[in-house]
N, C-alpha and C. Protein backbone atom coordinates (compact mmCIF):
# COMPACT_ATOMS: atom_id res chain seq x y z
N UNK A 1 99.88 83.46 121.08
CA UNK A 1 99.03 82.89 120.05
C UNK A 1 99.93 82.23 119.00
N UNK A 2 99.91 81.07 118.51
CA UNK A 2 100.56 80.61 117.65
C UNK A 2 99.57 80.95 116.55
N UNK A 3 101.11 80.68 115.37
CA UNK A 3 99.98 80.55 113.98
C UNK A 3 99.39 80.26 113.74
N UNK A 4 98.32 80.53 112.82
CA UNK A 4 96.85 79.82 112.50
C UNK A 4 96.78 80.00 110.93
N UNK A 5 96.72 78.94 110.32
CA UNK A 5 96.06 78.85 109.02
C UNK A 5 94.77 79.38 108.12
N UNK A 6 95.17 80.13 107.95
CA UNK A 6 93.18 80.86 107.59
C UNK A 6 92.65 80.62 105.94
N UNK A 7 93.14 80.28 105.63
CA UNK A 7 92.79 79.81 103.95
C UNK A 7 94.06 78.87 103.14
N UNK A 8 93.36 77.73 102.19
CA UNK A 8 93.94 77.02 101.61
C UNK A 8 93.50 76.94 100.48
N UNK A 9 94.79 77.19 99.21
CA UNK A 9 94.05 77.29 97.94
C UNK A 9 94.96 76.05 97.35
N UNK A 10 94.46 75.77 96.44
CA UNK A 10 94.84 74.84 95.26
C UNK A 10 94.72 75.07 93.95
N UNK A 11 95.95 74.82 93.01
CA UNK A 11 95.62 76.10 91.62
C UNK A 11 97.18 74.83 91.15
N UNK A 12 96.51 74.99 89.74
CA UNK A 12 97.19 74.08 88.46
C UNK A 12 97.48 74.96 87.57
N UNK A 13 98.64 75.10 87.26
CA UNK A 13 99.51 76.43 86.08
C UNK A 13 100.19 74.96 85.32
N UNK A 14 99.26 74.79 84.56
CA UNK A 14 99.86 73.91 83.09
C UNK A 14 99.61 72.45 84.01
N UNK A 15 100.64 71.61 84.02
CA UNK A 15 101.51 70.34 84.45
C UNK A 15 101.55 70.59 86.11
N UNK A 16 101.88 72.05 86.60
CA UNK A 16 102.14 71.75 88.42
C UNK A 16 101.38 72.45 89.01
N UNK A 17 101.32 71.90 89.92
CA UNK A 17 100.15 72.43 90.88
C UNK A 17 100.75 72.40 92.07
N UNK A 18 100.16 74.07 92.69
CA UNK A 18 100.41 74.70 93.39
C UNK A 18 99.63 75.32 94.73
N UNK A 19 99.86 74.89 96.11
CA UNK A 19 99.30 75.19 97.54
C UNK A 19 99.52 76.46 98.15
N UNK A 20 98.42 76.94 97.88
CA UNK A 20 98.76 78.45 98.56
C UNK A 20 98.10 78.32 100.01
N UNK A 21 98.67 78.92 101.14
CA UNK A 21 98.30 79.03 102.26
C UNK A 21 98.85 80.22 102.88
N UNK A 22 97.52 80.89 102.98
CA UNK A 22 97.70 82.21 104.14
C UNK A 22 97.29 82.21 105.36
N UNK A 23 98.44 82.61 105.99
CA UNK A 23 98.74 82.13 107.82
C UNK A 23 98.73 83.59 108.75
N UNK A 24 97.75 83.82 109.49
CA UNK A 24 98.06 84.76 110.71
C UNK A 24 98.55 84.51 111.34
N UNK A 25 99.93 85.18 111.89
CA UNK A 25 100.98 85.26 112.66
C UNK A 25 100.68 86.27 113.62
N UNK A 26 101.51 86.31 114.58
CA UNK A 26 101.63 87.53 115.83
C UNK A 26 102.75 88.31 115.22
N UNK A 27 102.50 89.86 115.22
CA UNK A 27 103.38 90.93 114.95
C UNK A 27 105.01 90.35 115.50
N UNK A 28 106.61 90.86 114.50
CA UNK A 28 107.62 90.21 115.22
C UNK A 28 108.02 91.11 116.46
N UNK A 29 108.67 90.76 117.03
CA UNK A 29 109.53 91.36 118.27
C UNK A 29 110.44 92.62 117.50
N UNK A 30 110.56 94.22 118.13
CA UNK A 30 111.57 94.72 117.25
C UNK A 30 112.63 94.26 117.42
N UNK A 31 114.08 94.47 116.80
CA UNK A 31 115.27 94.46 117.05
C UNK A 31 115.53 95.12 117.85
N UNK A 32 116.43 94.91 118.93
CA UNK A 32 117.32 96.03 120.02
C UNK A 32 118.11 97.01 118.99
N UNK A 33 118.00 98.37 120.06
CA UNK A 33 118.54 99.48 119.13
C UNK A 33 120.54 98.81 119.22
N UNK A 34 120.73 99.48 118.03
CA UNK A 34 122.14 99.29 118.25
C UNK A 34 122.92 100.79 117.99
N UNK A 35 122.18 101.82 117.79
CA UNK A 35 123.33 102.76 117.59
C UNK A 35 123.54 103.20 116.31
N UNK A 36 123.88 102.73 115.60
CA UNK A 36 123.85 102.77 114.35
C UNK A 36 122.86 103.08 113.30
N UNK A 37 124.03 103.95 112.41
CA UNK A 37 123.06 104.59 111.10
C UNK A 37 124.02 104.05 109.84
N UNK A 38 123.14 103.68 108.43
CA UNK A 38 123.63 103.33 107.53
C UNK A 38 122.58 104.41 106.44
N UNK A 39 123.08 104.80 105.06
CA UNK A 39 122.50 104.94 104.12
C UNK A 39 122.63 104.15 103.12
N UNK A 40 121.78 104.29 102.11
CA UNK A 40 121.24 102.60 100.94
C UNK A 40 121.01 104.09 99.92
N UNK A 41 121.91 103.73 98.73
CA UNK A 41 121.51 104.57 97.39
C UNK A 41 120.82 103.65 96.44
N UNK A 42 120.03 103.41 95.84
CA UNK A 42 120.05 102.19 94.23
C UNK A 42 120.39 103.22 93.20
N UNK A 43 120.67 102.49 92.40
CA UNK A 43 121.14 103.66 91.02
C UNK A 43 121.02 102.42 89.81
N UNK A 44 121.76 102.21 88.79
CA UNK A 44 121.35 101.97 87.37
C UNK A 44 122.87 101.49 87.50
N UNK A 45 123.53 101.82 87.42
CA UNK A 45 125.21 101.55 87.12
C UNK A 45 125.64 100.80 88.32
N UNK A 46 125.06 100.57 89.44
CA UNK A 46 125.35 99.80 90.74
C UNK A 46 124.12 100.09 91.21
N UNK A 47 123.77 98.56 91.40
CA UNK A 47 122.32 97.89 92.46
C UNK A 47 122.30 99.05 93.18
N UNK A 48 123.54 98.88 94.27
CA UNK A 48 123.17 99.86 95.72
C UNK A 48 124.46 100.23 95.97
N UNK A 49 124.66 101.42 96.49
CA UNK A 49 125.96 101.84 97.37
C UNK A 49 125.66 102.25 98.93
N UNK A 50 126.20 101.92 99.68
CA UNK A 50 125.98 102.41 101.36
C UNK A 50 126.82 103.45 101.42
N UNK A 51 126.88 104.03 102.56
CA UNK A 51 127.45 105.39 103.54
C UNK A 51 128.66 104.95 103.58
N UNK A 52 128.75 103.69 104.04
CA UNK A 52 130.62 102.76 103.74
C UNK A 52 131.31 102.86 102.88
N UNK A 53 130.67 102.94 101.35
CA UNK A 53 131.77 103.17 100.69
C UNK A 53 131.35 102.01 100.11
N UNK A 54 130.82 100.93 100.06
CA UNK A 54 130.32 99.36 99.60
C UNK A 54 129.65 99.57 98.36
N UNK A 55 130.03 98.89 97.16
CA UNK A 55 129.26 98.96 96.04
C UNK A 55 128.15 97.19 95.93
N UNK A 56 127.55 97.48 95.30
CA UNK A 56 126.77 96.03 95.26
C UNK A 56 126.33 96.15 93.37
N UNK A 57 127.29 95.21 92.47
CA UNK A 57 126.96 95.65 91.48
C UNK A 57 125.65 95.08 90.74
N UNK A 58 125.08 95.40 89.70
CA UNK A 58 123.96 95.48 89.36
C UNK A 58 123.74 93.97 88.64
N UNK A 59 122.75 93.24 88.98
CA UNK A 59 122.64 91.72 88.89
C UNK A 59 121.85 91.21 87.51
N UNK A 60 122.63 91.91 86.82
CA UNK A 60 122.03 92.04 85.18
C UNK A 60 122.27 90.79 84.36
């Protein structure tokens, strides 16, 4: 089944105007397993840290 378009809106915020369209899709394919495990922390002092050891700092 390909996509299908099921509603079209049209909407003006000031000066631009804006096309909303909501589309039914077919569920995705999963990913193949790979084996692998990761953990994801968020915190306040760093976005996120993983199980790696990887910091991701906070996008303030």
């Amino acid at each position: 089944m390909a996509d299908r378009v099921r509603t079209v809106s049209v909407k003006r915020e000031g000066r631009k105007w804006f096309v909303v369209l909501t589309v039914e899709q077919d569920p995705p394919e999963p990913l193949p397993a790979t084996g692998s495990v990761v953990g994801i922390d968020l915190g306040i002092a760093n976005f996120l840290a993983d199980s790696g050891g990887k910091f991701v700092p906070n996008p303030r």
